[in-house]
PDB file of N, CA and C in Angstrom:
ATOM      1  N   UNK A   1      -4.198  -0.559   4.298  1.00  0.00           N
ATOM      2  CA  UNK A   1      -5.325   0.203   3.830  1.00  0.00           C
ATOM      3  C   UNK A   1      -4.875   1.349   2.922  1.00  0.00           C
ATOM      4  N   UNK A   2      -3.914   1.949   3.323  1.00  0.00           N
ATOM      5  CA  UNK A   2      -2.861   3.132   2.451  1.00  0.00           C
ATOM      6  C   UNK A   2      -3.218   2.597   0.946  1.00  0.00           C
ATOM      7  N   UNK A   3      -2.279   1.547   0.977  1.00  0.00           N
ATOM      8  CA  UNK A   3      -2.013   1.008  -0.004  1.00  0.00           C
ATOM      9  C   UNK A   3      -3.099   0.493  -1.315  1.00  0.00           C
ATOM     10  N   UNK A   4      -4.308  -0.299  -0.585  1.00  0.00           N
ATOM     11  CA  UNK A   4      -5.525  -0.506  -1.337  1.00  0.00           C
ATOM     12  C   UNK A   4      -6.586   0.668  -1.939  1.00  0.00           C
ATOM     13  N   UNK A   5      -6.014   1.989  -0.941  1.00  0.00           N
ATOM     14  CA  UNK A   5      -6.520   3.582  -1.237  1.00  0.00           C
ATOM     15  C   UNK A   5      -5.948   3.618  -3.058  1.00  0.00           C
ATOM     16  N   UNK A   6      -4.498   3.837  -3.038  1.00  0.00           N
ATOM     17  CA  UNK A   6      -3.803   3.584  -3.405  1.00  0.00           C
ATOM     18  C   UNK A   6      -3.980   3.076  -4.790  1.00  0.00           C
ATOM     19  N   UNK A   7      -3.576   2.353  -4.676  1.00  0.00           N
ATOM     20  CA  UNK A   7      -4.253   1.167  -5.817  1.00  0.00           C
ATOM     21  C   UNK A   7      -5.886   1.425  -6.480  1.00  0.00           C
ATOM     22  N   UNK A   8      -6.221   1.618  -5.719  1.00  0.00           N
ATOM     23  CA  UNK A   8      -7.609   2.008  -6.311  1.00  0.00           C
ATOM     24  C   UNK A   8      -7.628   3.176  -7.234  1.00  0.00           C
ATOM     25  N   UNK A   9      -7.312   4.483  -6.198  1.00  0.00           N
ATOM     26  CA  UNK A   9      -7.342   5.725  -7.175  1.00  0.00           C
ATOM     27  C   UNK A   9      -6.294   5.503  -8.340  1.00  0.00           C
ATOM     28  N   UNK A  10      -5.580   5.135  -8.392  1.00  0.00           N
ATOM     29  CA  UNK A  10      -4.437   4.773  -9.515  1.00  0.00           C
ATOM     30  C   UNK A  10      -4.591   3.901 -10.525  1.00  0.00           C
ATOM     31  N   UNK A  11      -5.998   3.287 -10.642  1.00  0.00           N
ATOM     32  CA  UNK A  11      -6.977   2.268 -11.600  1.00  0.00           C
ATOM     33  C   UNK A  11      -6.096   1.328 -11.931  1.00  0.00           C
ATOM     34  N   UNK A  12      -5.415   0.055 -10.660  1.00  0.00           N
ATOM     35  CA  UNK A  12      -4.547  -0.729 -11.040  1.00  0.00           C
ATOM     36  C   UNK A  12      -4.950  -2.054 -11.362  1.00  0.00           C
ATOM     37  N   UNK A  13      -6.581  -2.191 -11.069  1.00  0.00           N
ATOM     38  CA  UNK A  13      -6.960  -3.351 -11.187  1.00  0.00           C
ATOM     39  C   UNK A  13      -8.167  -3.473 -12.005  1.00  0.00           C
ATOM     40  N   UNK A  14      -8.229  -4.292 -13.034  1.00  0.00           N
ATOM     41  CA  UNK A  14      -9.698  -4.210 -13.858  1.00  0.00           C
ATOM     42  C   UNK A  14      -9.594  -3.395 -14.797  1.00  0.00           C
ATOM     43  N   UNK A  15      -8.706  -2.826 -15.316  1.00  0.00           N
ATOM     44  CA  UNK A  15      -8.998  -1.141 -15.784  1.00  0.00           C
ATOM     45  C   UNK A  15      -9.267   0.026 -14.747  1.00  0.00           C
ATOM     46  N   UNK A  16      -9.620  -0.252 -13.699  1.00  0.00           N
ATOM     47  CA  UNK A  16     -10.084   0.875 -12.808  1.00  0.00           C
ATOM     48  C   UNK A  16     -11.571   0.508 -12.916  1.00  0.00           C
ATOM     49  N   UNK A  17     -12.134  -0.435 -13.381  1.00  0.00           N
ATOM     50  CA  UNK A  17     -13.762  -0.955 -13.475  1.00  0.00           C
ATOM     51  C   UNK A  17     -14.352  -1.811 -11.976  1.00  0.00           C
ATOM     52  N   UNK A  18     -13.504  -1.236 -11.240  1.00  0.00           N
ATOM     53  CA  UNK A  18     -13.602  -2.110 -10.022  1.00  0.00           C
ATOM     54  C   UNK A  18     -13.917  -1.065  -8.592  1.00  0.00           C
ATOM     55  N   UNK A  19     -15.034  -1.675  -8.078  1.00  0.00           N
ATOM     56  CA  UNK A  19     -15.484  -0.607  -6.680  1.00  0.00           C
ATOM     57  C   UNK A  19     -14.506  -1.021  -5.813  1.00  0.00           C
ATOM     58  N   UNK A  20     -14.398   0.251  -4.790  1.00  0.00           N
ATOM     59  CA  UNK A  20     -13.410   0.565  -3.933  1.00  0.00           C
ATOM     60  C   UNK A  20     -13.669  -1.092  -2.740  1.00  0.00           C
ATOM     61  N   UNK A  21     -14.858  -1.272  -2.433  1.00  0.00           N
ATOM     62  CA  UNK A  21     -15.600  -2.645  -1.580  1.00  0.00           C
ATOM     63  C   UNK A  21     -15.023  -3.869  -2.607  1.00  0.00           C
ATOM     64  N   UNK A  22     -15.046  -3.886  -3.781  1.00  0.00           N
ATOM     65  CA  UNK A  22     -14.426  -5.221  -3.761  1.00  0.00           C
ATOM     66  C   UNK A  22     -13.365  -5.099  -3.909  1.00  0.00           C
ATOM     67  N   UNK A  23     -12.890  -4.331  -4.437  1.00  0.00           N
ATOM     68  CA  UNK A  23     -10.847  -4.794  -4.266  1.00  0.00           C
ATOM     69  C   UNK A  23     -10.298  -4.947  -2.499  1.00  0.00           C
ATOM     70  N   UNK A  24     -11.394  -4.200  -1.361  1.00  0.00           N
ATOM     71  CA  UNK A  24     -10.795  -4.343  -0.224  1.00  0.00           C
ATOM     72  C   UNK A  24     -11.233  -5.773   0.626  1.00  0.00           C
ATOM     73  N   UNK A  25     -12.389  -6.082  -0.548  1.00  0.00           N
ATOM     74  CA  UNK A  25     -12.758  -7.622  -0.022  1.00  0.00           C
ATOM     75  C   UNK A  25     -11.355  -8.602  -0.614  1.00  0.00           C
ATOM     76  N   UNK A  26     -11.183  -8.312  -1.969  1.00  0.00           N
ATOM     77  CA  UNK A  26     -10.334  -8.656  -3.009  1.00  0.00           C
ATOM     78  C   UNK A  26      -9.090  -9.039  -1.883  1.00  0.00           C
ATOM     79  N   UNK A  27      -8.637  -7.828  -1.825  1.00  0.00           N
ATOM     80  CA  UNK A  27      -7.429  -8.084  -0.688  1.00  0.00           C
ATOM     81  C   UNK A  27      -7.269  -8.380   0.837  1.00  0.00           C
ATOM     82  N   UNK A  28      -8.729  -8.245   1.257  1.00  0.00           N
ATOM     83  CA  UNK A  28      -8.643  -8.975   2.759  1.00  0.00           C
ATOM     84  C   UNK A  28      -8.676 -10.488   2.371  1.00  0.00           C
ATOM     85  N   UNK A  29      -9.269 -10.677   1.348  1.00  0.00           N
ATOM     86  CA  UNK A  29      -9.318 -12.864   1.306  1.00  0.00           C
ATOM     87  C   UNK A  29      -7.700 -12.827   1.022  1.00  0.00           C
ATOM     88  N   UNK A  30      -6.943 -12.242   0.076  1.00  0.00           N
ATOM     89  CA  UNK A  30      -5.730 -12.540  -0.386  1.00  0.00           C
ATOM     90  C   UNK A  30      -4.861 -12.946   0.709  1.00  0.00           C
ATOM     91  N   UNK A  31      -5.087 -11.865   1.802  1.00  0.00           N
ATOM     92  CA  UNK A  31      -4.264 -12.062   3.076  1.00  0.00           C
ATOM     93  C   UNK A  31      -4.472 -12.357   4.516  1.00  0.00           C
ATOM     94  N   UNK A  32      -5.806 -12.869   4.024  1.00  0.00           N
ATOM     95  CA  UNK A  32      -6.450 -13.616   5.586  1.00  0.00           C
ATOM     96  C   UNK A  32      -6.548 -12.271   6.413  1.00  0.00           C
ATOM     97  N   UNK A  33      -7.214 -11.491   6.041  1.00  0.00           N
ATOM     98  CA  UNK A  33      -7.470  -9.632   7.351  1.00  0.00           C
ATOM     99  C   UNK A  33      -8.911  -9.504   6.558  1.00  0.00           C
ATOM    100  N   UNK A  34      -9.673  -9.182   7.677  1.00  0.00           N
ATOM    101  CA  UNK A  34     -10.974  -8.362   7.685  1.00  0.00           C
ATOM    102  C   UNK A  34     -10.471  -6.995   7.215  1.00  0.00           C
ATOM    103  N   UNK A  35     -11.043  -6.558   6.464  1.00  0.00           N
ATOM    104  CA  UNK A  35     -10.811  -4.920   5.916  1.00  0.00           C
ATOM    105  C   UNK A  35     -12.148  -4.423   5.650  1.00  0.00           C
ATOM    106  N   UNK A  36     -13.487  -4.715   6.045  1.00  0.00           N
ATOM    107  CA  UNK A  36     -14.552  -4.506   6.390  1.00  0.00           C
ATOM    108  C   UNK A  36     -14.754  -2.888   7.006  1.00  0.00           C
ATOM    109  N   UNK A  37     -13.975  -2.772   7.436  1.00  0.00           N
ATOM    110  CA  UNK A  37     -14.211  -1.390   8.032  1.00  0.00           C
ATOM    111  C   UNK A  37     -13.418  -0.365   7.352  1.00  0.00           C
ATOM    112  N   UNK A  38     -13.317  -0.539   5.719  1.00  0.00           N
ATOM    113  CA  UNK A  38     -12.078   0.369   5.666  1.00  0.00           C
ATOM    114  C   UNK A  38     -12.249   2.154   5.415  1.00  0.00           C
ATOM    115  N   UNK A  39     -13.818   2.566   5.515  1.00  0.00           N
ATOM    116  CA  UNK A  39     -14.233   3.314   5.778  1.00  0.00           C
ATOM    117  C   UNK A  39     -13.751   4.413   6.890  1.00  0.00           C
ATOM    118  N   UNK A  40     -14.174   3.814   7.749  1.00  0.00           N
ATOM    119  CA  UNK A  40     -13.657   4.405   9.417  1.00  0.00           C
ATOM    120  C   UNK A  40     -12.340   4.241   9.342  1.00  0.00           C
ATOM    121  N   UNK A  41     -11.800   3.855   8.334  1.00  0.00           N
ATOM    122  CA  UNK A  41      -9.883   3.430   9.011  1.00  0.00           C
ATOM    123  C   UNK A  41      -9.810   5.030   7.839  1.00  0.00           C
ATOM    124  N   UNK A  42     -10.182   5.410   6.455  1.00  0.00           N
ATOM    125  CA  UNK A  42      -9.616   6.614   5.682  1.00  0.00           C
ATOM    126  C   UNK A  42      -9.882   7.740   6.285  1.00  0.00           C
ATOM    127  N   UNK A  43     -11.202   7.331   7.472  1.00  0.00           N
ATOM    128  CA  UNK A  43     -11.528   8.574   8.081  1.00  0.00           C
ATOM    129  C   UNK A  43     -10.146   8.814   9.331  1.00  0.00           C
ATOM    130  N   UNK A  44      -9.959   8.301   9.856  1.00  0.00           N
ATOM    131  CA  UNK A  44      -8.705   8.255  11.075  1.00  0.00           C
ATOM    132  C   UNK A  44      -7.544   8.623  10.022  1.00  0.00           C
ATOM    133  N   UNK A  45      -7.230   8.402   9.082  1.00  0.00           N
ATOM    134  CA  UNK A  45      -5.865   8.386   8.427  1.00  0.00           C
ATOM    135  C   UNK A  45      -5.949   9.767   7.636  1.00  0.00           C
ATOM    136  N   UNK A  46      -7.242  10.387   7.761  1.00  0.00           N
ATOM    137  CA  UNK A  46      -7.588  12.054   6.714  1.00  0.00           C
ATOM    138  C   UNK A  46      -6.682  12.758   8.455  1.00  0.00           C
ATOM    139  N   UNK A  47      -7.245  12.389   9.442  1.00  0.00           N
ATOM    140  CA  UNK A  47      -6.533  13.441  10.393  1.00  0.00           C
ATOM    141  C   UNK A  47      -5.656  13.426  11.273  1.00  0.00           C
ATOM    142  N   UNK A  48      -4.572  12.096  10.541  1.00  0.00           N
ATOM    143  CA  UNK A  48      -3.314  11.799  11.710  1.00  0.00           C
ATOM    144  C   UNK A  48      -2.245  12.649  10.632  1.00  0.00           C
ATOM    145  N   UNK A  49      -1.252  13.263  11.445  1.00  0.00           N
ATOM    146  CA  UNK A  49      -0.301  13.795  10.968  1.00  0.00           C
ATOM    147  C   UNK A  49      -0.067  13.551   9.182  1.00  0.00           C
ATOM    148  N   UNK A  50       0.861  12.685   9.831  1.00  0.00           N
ATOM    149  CA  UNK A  50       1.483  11.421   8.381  1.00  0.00           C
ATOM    150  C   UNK A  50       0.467  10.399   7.719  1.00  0.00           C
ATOM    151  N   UNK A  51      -0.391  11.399   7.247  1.00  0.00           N
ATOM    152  CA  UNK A  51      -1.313  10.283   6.109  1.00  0.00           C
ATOM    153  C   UNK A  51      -0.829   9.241   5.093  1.00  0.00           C
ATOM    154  N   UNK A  52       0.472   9.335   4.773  1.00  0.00           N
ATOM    155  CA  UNK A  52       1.231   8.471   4.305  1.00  0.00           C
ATOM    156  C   UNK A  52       1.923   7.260   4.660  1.00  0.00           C
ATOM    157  N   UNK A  53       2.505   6.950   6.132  1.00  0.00           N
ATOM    158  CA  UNK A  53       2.950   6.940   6.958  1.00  0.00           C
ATOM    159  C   UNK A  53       3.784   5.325   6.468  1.00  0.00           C
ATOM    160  N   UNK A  54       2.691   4.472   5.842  1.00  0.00           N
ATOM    161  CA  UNK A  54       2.841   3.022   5.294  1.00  0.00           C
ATOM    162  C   UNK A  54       3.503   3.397   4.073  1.00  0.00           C
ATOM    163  N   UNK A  55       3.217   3.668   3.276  1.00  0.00           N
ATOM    164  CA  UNK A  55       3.100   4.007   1.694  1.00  0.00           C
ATOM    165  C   UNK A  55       4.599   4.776   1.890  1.00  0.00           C
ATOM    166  N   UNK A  56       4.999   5.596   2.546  1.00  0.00           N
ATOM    167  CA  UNK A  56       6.400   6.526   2.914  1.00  0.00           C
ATOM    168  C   UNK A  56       7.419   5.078   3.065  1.00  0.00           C
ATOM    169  N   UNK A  57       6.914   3.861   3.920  1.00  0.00           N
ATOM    170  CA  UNK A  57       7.379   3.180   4.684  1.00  0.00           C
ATOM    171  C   UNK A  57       8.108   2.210   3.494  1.00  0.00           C
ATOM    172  N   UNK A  58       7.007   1.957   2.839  1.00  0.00           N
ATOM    173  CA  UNK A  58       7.196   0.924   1.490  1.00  0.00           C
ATOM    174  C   UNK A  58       8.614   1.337   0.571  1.00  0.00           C
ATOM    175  N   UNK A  59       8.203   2.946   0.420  1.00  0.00           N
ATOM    176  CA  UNK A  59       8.829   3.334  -0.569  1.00  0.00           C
ATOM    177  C   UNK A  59      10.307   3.710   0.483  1.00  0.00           C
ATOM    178  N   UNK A  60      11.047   3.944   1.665  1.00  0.00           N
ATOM    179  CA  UNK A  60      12.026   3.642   2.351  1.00  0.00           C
ATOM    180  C   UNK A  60      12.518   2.711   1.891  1.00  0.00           C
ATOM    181  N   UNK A  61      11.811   1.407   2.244  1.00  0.00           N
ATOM    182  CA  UNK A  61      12.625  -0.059   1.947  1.00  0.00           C
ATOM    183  C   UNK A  61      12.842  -0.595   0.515  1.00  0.00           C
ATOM    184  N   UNK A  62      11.911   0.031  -0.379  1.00  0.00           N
ATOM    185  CA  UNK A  62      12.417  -0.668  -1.969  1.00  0.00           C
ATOM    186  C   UNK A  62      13.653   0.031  -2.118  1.00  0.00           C
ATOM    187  N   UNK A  63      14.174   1.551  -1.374  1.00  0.00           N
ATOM    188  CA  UNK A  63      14.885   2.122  -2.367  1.00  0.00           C
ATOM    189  C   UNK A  63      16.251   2.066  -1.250  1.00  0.00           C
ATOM    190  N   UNK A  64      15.982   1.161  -0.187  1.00  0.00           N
ATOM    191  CA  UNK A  64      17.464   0.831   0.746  1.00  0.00           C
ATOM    192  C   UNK A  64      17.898  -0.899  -0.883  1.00  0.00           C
ATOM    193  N   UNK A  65      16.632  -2.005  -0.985  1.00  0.00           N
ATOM    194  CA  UNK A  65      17.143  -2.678  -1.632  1.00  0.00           C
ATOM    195  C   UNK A  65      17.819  -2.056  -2.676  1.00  0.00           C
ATOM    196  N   UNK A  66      17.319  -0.853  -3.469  1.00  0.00           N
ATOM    197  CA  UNK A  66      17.925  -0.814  -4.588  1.00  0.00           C
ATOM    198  C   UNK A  66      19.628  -0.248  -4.162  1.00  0.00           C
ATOM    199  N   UNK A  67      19.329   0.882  -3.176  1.00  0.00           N
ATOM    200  CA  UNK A  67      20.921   1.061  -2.771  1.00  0.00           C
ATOM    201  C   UNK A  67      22.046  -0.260  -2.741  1.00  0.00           C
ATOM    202  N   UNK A  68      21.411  -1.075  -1.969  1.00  0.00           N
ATOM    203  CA  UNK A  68      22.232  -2.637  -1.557  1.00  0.00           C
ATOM    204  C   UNK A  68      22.803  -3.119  -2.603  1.00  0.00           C
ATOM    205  N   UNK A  69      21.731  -3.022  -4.042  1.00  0.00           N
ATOM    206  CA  UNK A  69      21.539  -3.800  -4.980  1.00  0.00           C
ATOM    207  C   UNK A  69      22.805  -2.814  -5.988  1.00  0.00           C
ATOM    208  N   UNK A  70      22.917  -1.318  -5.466  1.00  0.00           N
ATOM    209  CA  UNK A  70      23.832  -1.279  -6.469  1.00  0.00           C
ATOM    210  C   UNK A  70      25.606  -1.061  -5.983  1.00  0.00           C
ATOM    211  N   UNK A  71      25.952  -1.131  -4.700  1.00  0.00           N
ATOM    212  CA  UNK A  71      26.765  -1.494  -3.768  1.00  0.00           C
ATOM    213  C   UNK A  71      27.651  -2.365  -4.784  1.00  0.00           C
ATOM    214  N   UNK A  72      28.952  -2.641  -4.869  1.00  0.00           N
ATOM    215  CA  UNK A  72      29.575  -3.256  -5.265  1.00  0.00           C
ATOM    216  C   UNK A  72      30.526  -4.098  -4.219  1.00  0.00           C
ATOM    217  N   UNK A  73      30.843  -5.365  -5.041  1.00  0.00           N
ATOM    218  CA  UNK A  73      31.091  -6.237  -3.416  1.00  0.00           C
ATOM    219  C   UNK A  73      32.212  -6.375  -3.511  1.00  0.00           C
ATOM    220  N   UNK A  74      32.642  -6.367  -1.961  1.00  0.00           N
ATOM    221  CA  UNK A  74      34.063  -5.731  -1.588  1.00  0.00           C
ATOM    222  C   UNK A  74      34.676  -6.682  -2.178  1.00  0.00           C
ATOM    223  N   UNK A  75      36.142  -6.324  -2.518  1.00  0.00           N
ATOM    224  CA  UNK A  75      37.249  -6.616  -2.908  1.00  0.00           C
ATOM    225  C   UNK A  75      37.670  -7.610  -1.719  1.00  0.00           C
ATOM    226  N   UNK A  76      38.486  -8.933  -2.129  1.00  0.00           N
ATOM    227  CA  UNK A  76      39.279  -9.980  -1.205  1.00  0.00           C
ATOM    228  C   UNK A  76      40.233 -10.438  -1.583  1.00  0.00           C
TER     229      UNK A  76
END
């Protein structure tokens, strides 16, 4: 849900000519998930600590691949 927030305010799809309800329909068919409620889910995520928490998570793991990726492979 982070993520489709996300994407939305950042006008990544359509031009940004696209309501917040269909890109989350858009992406619940993509991945087989009800996202029907994604209302009540921005309201829970405005007052947990780490509003980021996914989106923090994402950006952890692209930038361990890129570490990996620039690692040079051992000597034999």
């Amino acid at each position: 849900m982070e993520l489709v927030y996300a994407l939305h305010e950042a006008r990544c799809f359509n031009n940004g000519d696209m309501f917040l309800h269909e890109l989350f329909a858009m992406i619940g068919d993509m991945f087989g998930v009800d996202l029907a409620d994604f209302a009540s889910y921005f309201s829970s995520v405005k007052i947990r600590k780490d509003r980021t928490k996914f989106l923090d998570r994402l950006k952890q793991v692209l930038m361990l691949i890129f570490e990996k990726s620039d690692e040079k492979p051992s000597q034999k």
